[in-house]
PDB file of N, CA and C in Angstrom:
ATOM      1  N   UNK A   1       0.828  -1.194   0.000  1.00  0.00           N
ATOM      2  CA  UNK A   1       0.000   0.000   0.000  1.00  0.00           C
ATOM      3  C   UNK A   1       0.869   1.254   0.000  1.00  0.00           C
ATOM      4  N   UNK A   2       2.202   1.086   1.030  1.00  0.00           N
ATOM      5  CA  UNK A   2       2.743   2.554   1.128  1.00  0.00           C
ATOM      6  C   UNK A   2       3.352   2.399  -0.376  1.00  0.00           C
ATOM      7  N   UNK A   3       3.948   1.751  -1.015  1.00  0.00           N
ATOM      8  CA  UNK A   3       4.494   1.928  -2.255  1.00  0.00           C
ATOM      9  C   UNK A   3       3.688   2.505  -3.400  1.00  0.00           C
ATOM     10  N   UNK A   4       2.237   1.587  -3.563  1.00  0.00           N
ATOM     11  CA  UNK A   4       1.434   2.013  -4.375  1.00  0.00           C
ATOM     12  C   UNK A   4       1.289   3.564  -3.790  1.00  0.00           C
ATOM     13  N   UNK A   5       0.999   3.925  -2.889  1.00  0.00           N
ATOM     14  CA  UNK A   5       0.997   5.837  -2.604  1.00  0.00           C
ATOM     15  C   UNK A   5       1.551   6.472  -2.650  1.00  0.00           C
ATOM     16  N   UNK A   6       3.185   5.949  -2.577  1.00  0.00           N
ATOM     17  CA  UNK A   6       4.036   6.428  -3.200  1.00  0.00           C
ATOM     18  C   UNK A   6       4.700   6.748  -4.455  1.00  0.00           C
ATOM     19  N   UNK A   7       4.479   5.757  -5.032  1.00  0.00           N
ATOM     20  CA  UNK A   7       4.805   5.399  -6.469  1.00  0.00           C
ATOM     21  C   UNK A   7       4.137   5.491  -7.576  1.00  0.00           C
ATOM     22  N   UNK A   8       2.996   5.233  -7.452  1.00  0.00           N
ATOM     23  CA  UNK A   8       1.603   5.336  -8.347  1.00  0.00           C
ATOM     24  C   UNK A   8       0.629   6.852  -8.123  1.00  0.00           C
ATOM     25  N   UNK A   9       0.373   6.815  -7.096  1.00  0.00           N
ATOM     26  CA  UNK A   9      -0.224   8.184  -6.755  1.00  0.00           C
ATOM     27  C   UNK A   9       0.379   9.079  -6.607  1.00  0.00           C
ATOM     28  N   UNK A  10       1.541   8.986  -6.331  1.00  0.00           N
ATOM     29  CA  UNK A  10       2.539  10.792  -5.974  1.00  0.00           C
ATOM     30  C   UNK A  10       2.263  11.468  -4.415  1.00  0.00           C
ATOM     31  N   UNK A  11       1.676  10.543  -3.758  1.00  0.00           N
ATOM     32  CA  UNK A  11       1.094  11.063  -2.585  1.00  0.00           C
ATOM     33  C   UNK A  11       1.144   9.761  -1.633  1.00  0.00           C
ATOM     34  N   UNK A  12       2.507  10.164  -0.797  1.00  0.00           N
ATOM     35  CA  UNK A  12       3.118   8.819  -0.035  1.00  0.00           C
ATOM     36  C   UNK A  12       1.890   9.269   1.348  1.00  0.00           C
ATOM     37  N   UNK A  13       1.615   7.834   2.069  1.00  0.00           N
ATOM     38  CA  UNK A  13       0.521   7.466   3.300  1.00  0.00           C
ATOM     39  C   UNK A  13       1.555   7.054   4.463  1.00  0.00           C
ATOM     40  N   UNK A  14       2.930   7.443   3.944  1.00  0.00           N
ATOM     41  CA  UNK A  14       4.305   6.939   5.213  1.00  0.00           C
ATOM     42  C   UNK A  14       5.135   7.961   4.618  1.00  0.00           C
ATOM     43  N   UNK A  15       6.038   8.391   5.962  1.00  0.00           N
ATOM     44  CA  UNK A  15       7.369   9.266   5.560  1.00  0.00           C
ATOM     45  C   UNK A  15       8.229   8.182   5.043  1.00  0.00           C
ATOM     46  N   UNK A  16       9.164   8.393   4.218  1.00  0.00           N
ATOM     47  CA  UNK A  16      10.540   7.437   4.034  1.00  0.00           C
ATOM     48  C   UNK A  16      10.909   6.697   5.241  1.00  0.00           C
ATOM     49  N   UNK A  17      10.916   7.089   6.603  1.00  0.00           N
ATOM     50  CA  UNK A  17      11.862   6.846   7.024  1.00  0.00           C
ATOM     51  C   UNK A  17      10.532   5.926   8.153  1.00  0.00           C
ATOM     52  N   UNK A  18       9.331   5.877   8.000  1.00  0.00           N
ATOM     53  CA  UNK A  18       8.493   4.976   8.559  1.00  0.00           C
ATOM     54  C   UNK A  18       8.579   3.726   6.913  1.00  0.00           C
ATOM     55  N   UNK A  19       8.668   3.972   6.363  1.00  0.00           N
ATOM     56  CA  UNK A  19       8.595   3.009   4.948  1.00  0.00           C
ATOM     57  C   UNK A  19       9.444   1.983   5.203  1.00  0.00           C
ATOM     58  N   UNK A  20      10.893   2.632   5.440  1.00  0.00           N
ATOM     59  CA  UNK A  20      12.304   1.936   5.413  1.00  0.00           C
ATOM     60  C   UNK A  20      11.854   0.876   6.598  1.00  0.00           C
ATOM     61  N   UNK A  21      11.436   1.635   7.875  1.00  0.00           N
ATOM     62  CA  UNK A  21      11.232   0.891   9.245  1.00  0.00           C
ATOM     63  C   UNK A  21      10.026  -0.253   9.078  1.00  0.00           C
ATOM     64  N   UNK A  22       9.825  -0.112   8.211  1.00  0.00           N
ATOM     65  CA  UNK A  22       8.045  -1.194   7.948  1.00  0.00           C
ATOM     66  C   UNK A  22       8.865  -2.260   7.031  1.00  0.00           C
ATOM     67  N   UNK A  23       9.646  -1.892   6.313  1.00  0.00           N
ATOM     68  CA  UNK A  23      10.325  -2.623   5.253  1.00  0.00           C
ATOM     69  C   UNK A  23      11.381  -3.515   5.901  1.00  0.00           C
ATOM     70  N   UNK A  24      11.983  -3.009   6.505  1.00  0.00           N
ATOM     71  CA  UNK A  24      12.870  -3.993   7.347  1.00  0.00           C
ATOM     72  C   UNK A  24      12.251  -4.652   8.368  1.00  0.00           C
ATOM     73  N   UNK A  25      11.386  -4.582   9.335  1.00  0.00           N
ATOM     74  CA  UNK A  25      10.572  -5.283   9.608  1.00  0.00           C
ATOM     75  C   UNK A  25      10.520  -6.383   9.475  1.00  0.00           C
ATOM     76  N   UNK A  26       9.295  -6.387   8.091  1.00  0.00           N
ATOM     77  CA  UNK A  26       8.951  -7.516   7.219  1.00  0.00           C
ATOM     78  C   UNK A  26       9.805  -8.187   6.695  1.00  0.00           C
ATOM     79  N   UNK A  27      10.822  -7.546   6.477  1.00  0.00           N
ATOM     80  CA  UNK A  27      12.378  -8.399   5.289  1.00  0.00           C
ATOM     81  C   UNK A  27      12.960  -9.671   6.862  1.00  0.00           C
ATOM     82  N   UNK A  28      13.179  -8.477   8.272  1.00  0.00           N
ATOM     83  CA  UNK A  28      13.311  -9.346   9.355  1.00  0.00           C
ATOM     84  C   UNK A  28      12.587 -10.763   9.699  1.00  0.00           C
ATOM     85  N   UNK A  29      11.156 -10.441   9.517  1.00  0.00           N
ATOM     86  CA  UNK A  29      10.290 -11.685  10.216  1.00  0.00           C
ATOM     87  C   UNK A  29       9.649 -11.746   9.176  1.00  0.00           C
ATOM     88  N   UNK A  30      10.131 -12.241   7.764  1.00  0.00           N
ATOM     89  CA  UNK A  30       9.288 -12.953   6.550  1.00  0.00           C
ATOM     90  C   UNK A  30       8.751 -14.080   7.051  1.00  0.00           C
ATOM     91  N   UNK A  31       9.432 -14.676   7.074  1.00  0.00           N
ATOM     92  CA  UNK A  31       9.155 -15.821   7.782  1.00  0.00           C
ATOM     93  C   UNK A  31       7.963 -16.391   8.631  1.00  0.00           C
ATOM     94  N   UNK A  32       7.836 -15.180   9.441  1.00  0.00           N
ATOM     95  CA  UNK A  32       6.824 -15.880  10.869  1.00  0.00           C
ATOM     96  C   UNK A  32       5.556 -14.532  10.343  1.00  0.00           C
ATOM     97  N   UNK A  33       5.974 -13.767   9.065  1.00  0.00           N
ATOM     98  CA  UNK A  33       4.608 -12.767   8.572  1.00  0.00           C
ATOM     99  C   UNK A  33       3.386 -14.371   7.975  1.00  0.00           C
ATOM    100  N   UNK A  34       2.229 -13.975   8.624  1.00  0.00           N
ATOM    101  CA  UNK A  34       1.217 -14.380   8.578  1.00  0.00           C
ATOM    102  C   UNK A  34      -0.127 -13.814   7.908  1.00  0.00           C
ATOM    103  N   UNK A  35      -0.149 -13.722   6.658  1.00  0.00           N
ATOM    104  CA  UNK A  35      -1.330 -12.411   6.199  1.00  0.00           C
ATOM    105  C   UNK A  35      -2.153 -12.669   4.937  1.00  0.00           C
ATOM    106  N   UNK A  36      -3.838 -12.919   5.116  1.00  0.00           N
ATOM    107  CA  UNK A  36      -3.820 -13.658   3.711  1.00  0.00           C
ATOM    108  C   UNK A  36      -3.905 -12.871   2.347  1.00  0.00           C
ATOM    109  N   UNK A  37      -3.417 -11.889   2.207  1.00  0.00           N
ATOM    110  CA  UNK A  37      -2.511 -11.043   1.269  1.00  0.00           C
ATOM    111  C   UNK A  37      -1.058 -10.740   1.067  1.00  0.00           C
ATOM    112  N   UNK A  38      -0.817 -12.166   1.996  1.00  0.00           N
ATOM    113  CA  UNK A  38       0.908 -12.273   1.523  1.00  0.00           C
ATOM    114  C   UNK A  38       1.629 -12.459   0.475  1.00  0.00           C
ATOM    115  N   UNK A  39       0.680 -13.379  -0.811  1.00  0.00           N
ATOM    116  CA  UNK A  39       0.818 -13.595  -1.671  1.00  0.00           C
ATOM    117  C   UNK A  39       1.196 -12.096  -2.818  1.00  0.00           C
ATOM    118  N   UNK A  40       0.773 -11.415  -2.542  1.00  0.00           N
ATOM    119  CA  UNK A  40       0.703 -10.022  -3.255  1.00  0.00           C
ATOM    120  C   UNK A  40       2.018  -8.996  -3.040  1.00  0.00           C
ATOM    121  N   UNK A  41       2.587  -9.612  -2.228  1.00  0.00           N
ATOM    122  CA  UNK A  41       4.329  -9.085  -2.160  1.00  0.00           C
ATOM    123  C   UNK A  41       5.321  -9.897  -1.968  1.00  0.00           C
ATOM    124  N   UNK A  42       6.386  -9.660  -2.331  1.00  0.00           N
ATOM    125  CA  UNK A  42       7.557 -10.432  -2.236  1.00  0.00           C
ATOM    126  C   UNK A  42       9.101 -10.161  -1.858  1.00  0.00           C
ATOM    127  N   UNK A  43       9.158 -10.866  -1.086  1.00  0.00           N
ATOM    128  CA  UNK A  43      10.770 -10.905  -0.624  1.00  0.00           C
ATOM    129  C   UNK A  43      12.013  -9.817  -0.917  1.00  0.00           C
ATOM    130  N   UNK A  44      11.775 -10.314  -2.124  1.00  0.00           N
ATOM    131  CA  UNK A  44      12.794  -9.741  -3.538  1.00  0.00           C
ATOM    132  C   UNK A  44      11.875  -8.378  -3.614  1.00  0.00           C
ATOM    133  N   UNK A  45      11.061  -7.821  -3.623  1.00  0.00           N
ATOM    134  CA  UNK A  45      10.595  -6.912  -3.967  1.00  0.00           C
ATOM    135  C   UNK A  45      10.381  -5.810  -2.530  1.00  0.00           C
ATOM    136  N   UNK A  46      10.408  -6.167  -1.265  1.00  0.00           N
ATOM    137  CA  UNK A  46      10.219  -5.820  -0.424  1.00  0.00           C
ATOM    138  C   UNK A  46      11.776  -5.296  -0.435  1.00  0.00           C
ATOM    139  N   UNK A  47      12.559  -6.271  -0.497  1.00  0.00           N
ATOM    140  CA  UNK A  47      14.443  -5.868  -0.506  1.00  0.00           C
ATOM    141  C   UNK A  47      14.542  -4.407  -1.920  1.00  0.00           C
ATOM    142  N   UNK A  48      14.146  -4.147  -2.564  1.00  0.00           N
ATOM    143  CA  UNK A  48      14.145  -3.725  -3.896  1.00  0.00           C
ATOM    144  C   UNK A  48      13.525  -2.365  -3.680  1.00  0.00           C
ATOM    145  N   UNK A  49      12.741  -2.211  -2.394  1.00  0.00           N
ATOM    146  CA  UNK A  49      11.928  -1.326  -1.956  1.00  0.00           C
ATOM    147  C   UNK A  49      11.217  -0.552  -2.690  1.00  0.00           C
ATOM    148  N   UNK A  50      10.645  -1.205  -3.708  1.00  0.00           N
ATOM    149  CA  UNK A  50       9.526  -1.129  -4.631  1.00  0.00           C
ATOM    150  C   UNK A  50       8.814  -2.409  -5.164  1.00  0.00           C
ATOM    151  N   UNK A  51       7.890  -2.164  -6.038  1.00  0.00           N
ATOM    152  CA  UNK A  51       7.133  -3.339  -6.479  1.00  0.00           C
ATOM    153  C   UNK A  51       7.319  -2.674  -8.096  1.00  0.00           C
ATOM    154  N   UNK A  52       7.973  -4.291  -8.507  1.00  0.00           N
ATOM    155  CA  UNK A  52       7.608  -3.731 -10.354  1.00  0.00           C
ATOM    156  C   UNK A  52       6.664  -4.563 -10.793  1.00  0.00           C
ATOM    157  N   UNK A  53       5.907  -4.743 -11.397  1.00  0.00           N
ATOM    158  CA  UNK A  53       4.677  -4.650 -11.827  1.00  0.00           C
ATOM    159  C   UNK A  53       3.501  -3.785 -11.786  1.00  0.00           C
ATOM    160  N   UNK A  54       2.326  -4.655 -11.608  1.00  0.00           N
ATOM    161  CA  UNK A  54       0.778  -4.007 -11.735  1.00  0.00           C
ATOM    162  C   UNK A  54       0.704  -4.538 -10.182  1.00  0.00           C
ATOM    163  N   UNK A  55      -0.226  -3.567  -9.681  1.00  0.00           N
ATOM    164  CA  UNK A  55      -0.980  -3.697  -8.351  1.00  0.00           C
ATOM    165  C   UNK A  55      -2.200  -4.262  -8.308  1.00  0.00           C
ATOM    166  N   UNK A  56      -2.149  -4.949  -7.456  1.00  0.00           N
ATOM    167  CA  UNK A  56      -3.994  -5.401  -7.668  1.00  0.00           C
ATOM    168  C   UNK A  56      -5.078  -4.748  -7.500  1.00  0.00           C
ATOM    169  N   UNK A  57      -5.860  -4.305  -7.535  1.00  0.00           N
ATOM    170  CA  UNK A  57      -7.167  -3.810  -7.541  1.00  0.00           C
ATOM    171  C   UNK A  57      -7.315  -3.324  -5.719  1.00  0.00           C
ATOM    172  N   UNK A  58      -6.766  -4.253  -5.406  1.00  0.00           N
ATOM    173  CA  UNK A  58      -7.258  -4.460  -3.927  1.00  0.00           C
ATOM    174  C   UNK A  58      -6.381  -3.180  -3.207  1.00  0.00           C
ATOM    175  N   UNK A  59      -5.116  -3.081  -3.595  1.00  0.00           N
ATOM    176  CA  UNK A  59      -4.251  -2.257  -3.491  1.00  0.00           C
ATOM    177  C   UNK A  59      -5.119  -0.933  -3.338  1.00  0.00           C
ATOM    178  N   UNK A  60      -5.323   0.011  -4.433  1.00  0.00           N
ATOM    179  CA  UNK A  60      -5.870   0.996  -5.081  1.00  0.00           C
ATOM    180  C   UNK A  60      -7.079   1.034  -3.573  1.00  0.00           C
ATOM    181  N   UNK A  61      -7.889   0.224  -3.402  1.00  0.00           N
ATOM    182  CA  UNK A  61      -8.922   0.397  -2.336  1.00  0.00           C
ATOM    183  C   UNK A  61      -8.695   0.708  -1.048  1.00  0.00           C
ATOM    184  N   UNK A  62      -7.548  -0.408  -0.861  1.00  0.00           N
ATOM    185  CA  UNK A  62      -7.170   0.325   0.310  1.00  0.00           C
ATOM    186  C   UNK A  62      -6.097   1.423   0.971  1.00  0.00           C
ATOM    187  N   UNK A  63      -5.563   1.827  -0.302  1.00  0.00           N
ATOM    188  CA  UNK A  63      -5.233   2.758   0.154  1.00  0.00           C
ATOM    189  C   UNK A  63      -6.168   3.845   0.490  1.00  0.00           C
ATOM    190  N   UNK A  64      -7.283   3.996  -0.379  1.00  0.00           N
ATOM    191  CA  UNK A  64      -8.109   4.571  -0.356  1.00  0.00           C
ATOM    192  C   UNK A  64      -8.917   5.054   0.658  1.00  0.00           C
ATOM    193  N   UNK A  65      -9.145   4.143   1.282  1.00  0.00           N
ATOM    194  CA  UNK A  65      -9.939   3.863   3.265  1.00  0.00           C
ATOM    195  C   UNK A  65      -9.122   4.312   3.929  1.00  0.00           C
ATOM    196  N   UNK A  66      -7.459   3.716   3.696  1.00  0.00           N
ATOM    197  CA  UNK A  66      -6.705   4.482   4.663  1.00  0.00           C
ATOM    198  C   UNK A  66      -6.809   6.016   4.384  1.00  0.00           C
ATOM    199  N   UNK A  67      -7.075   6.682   3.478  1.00  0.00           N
ATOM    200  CA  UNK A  67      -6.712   7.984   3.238  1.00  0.00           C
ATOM    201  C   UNK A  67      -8.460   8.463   3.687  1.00  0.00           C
ATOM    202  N   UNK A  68      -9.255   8.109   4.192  1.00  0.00           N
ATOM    203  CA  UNK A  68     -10.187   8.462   4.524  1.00  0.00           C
ATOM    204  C   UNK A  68     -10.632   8.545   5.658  1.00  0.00           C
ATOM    205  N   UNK A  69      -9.688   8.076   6.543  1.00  0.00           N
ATOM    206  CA  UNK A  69      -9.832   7.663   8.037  1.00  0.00           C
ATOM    207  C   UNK A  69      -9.504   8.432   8.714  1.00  0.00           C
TER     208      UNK A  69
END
């Protein structure tokens, strides 16, 4: 989500430096992350600190809610 708001919209929902801290995180405890939208990011792409491709649909929505809250 923070990427797609960042990257796609021009209008980041995290500072850099909460991004980096969310990103390492997850890169830390891949492993024991539990989420059934895990499938929708990856390892390699989390390290890469972007996503290349298309976003899913699902993406786009929720960023959306978050930005409404």
């Amino acid at each position: 989500m923070a990427a797609y708001a960042y990257y796609v919209e021009d209008d980041p929902i995290l500072t850099d430096a909460q991004y980096d801290r969310l990103v390492h995180r997850m890169i830390d405890n891949w492993n024991k992350i539990e989420h059934r939208h895990k499938n929708l990011i990856t390892l390699d792409a989390l390290k890469a600190g972007t996503f290349i491709g298309k976003y899913p649909s699902i993406i786009a929505g929720a960023v959306k809610q978050v930005r409404n809250i």
